[in-house]
PDB file of N, CA and C in Angstrom:
ATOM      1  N   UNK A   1     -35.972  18.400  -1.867  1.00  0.00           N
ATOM      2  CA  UNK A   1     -34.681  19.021  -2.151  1.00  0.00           C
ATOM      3  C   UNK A   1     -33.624  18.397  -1.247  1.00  0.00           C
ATOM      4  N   UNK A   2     -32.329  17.707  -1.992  1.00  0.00           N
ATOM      5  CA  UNK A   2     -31.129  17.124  -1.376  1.00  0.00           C
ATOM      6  C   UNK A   2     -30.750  18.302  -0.673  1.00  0.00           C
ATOM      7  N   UNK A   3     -30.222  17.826   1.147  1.00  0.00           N
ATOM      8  CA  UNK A   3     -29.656  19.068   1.727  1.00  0.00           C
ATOM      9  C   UNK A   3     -28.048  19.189   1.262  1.00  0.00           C
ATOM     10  N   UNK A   4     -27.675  20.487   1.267  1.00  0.00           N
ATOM     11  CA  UNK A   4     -26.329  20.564   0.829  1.00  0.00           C
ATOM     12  C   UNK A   4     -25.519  20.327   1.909  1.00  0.00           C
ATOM     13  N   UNK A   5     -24.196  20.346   2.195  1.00  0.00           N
ATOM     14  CA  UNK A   5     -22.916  19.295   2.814  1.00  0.00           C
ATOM     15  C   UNK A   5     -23.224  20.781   3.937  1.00  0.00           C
ATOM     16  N   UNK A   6     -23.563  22.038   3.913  1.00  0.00           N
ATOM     17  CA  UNK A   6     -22.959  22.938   4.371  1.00  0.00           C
ATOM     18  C   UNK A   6     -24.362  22.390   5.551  1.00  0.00           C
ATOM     19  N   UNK A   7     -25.542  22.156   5.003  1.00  0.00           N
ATOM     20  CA  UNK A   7     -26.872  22.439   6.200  1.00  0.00           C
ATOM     21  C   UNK A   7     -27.021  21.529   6.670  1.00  0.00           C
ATOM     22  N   UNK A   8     -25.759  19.852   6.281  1.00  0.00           N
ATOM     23  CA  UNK A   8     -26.041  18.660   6.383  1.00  0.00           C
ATOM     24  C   UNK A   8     -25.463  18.478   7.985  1.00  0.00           C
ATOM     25  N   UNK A   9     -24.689  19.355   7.965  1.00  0.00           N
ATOM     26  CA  UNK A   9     -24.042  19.813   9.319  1.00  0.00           C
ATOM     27  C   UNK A   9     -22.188  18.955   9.340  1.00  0.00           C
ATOM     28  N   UNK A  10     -22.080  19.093   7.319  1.00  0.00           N
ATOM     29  CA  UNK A  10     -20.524  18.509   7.214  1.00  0.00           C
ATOM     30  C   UNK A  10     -19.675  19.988   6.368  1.00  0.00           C
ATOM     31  N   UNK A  11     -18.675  19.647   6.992  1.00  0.00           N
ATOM     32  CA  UNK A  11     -17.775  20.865   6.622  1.00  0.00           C
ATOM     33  C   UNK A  11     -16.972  20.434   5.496  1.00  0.00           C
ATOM     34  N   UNK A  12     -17.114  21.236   4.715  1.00  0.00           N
ATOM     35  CA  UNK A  12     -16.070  20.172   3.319  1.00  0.00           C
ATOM     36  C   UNK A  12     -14.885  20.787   2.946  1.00  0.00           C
ATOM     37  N   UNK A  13     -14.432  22.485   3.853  1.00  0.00           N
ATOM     38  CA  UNK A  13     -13.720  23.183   3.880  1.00  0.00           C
ATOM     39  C   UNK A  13     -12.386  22.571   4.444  1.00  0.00           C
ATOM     40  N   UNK A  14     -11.154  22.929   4.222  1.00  0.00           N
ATOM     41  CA  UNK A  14     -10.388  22.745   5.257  1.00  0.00           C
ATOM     42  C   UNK A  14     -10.390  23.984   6.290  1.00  0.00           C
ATOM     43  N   UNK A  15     -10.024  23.838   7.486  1.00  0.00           N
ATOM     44  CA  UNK A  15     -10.190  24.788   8.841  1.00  0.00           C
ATOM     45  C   UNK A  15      -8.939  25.576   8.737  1.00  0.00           C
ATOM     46  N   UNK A  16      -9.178  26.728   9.010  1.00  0.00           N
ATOM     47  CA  UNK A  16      -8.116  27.869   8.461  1.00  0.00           C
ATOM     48  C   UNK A  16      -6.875  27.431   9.529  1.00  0.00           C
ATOM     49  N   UNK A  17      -7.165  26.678  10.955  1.00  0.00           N
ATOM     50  CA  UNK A  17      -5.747  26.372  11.566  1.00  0.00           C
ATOM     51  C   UNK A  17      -5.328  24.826  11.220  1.00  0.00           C
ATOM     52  N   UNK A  18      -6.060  24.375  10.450  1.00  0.00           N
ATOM     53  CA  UNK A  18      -5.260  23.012   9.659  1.00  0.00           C
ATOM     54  C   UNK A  18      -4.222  23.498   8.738  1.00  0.00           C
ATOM     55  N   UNK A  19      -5.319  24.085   7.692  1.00  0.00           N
ATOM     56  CA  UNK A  19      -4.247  25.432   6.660  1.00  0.00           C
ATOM     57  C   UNK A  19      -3.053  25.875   7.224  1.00  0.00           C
ATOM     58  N   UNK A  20      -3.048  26.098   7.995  1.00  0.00           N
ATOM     59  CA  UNK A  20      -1.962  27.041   8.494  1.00  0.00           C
ATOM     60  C   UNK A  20      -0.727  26.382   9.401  1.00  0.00           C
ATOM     61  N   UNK A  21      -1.462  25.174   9.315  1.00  0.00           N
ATOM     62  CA  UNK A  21      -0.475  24.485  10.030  1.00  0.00           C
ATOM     63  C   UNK A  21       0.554  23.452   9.296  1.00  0.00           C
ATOM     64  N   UNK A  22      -0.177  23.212   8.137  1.00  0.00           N
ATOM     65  CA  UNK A  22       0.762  22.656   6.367  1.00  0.00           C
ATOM     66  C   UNK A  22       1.418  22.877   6.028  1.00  0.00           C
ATOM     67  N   UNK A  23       2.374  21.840   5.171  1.00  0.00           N
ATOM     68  CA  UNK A  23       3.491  22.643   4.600  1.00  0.00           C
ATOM     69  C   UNK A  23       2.113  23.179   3.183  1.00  0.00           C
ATOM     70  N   UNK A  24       2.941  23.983   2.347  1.00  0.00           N
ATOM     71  CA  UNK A  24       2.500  24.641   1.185  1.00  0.00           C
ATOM     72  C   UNK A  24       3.143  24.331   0.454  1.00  0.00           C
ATOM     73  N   UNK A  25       2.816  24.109  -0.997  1.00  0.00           N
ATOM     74  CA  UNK A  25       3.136  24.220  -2.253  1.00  0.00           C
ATOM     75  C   UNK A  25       2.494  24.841  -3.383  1.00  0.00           C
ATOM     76  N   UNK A  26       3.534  25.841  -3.687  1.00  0.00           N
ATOM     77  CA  UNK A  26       2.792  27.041  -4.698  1.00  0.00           C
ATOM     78  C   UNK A  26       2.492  26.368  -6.091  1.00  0.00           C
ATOM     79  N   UNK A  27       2.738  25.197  -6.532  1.00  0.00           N
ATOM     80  CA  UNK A  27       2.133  24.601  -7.312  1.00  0.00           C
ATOM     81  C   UNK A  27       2.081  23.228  -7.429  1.00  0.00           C
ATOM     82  N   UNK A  28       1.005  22.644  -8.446  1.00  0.00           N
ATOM     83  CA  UNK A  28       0.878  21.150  -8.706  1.00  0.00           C
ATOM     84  C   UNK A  28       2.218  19.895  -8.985  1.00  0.00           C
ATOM     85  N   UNK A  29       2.963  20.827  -9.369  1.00  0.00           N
ATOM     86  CA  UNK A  29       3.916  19.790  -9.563  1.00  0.00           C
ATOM     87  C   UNK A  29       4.787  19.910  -8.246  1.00  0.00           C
ATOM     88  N   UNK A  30       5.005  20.523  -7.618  1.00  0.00           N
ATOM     89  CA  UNK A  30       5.651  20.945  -6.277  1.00  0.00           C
ATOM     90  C   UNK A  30       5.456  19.767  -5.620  1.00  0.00           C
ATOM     91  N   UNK A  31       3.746  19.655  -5.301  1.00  0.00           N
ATOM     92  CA  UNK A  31       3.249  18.797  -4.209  1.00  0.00           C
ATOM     93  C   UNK A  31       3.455  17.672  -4.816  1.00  0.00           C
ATOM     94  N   UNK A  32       3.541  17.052  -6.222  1.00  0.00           N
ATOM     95  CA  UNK A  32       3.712  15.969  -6.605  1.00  0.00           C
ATOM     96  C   UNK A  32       4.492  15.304  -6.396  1.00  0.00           C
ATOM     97  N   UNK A  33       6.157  15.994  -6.657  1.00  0.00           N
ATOM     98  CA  UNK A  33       7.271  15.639  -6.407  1.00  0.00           C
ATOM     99  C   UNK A  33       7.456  15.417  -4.556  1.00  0.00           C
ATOM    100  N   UNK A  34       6.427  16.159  -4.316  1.00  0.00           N
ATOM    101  CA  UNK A  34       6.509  16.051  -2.449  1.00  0.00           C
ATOM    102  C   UNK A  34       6.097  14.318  -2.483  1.00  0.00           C
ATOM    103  N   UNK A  35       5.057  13.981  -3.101  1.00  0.00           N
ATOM    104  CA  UNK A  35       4.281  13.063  -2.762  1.00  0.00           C
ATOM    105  C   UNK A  35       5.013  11.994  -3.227  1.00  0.00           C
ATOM    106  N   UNK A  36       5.551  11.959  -4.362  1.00  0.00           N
ATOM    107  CA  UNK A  36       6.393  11.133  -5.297  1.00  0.00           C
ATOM    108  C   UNK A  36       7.528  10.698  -3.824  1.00  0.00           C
ATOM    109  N   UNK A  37       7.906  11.505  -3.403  1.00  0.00           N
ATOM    110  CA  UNK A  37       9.259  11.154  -2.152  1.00  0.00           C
ATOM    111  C   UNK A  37       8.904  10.575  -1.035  1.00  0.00           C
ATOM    112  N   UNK A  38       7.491  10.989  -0.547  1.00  0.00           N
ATOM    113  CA  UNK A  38       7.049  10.339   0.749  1.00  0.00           C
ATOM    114  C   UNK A  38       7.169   8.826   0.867  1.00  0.00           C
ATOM    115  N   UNK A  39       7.216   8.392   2.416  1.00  0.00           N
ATOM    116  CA  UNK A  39       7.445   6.792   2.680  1.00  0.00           C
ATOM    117  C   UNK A  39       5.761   6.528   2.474  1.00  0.00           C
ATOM    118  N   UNK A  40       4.985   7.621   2.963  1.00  0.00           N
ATOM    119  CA  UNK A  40       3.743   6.301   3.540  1.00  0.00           C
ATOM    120  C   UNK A  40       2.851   7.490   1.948  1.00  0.00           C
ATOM    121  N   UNK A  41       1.487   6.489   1.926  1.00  0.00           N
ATOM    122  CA  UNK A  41       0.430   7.314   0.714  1.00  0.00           C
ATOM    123  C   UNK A  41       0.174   8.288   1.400  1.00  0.00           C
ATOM    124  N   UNK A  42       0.494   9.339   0.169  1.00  0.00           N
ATOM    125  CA  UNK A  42      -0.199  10.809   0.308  1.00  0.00           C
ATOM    126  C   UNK A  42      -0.689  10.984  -1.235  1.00  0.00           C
ATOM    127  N   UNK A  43      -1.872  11.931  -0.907  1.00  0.00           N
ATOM    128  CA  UNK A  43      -2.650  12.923  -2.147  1.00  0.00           C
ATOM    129  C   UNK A  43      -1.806  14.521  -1.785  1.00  0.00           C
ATOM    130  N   UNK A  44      -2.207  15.015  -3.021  1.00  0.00           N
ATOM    131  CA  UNK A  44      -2.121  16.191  -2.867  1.00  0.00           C
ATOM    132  C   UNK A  44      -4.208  17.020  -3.119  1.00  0.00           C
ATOM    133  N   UNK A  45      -3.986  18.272  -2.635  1.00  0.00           N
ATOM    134  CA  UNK A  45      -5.387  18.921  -3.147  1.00  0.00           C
ATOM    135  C   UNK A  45      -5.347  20.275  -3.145  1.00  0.00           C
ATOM    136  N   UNK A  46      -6.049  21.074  -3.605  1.00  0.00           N
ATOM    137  CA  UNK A  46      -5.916  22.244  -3.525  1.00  0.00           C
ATOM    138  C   UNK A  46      -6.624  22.988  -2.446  1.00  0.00           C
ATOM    139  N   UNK A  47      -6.408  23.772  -1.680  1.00  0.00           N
ATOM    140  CA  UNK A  47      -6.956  24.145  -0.324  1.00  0.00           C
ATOM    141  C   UNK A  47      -7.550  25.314  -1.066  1.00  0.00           C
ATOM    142  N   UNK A  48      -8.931  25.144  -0.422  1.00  0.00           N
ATOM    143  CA  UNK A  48      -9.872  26.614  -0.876  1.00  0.00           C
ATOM    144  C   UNK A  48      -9.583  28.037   0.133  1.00  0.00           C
ATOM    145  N   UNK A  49      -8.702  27.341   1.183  1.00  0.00           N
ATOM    146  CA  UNK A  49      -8.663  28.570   2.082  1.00  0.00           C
ATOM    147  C   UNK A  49      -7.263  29.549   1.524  1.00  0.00           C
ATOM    148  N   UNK A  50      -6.064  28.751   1.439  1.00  0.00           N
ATOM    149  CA  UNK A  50      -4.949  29.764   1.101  1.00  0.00           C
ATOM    150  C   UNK A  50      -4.935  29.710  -0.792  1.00  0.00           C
ATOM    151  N   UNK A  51      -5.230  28.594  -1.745  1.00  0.00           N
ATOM    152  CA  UNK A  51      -5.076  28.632  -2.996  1.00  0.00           C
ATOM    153  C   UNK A  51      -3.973  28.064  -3.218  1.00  0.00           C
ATOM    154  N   UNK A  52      -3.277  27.175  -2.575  1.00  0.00           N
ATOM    155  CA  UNK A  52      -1.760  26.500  -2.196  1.00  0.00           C
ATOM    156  C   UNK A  52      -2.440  25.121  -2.715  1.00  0.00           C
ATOM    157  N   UNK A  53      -1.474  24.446  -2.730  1.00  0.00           N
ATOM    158  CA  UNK A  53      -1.357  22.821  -2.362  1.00  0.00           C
ATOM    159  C   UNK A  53      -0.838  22.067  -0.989  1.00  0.00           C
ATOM    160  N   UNK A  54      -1.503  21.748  -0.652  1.00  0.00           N
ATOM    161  CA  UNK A  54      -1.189  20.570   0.217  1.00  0.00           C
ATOM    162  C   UNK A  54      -1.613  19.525   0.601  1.00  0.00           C
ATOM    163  N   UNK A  55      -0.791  18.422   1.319  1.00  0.00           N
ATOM    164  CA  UNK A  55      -0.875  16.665   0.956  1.00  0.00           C
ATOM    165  C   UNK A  55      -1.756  16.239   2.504  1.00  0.00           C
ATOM    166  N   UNK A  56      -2.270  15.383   2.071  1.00  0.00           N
ATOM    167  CA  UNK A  56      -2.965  14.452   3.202  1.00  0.00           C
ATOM    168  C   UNK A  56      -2.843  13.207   2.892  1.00  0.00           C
ATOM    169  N   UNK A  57      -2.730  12.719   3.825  1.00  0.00           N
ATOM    170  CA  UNK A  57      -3.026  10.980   3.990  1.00  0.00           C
ATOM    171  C   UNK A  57      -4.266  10.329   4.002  1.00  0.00           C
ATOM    172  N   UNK A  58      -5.062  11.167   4.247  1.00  0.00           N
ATOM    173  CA  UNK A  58      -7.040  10.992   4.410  1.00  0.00           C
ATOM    174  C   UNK A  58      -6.977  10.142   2.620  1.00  0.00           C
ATOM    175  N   UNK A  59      -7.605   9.310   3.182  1.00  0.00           N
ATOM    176  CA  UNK A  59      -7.873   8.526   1.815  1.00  0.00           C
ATOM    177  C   UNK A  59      -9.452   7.947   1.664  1.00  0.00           C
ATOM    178  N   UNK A  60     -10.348   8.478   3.230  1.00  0.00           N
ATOM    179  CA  UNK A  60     -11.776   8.163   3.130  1.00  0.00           C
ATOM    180  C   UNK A  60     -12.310   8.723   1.893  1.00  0.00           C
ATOM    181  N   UNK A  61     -13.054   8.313   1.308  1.00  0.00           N
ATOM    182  CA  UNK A  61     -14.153   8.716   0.527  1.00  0.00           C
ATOM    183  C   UNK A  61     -13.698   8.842  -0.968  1.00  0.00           C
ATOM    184  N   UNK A  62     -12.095   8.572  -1.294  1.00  0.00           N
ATOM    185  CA  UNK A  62     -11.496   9.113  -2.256  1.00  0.00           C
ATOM    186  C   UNK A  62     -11.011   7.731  -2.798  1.00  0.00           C
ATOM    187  N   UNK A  63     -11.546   7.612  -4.505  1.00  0.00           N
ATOM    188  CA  UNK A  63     -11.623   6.343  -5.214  1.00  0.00           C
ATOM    189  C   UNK A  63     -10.180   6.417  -5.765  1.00  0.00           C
ATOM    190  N   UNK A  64      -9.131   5.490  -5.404  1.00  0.00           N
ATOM    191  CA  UNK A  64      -7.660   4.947  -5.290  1.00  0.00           C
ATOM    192  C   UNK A  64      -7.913   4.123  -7.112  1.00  0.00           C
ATOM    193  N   UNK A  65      -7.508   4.754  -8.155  1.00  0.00           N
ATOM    194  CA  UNK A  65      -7.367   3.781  -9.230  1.00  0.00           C
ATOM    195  C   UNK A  65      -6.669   2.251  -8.744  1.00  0.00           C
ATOM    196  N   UNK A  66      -7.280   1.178  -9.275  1.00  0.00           N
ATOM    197  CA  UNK A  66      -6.746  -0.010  -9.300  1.00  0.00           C
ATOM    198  C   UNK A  66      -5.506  -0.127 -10.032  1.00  0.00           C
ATOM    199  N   UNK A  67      -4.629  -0.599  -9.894  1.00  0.00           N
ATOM    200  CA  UNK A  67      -2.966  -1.131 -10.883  1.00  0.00           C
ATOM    201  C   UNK A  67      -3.611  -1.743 -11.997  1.00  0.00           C
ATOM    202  N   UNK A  68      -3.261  -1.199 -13.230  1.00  0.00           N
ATOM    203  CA  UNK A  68      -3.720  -2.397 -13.995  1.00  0.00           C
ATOM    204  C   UNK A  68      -2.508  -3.568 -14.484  1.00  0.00           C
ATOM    205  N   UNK A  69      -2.603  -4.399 -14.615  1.00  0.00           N
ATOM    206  CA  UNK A  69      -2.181  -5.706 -14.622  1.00  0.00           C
ATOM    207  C   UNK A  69      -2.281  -5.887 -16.711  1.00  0.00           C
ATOM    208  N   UNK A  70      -0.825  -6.591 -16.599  1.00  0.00           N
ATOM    209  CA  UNK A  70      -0.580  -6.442 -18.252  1.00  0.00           C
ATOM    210  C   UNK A  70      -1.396  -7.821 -18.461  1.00  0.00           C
TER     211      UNK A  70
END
């Protein structure tokens, strides 16, 4: 049996004082238009702790579509 992320000893949560320390956006398009304005890459995601949106720059582990080229 694969161990799960929780017994693997990785936290996949965000930490309730990261949360809290974010801006928020009460919805998807909110954070988009946030992200759309920023200078440097940001994602947006949905935080399991408040049910908000908010943006990170963390881009480990997270597959970046390629440009496609005409």
């Amino acid at each position: 049996m694969a161990a799960s992320p929780s017994t693997a000893g990785i936290d996949l949560r965000t930490r309730l004082s990261i949360c809290a320390k974010k801006a928020r956006y009460a919805n998807e398009a909110d954070a988009l238009s946030a992200v759309a304005k920023a200078t440097i890459t940001l994602r947006h995601y949905a935080c399991d702790r408040c049910g908000q949106f908010h943006l990170t720059s963390r881009t480990k582990s997270k597959r970046i579509p390629r440009p496609v080229t005409p």
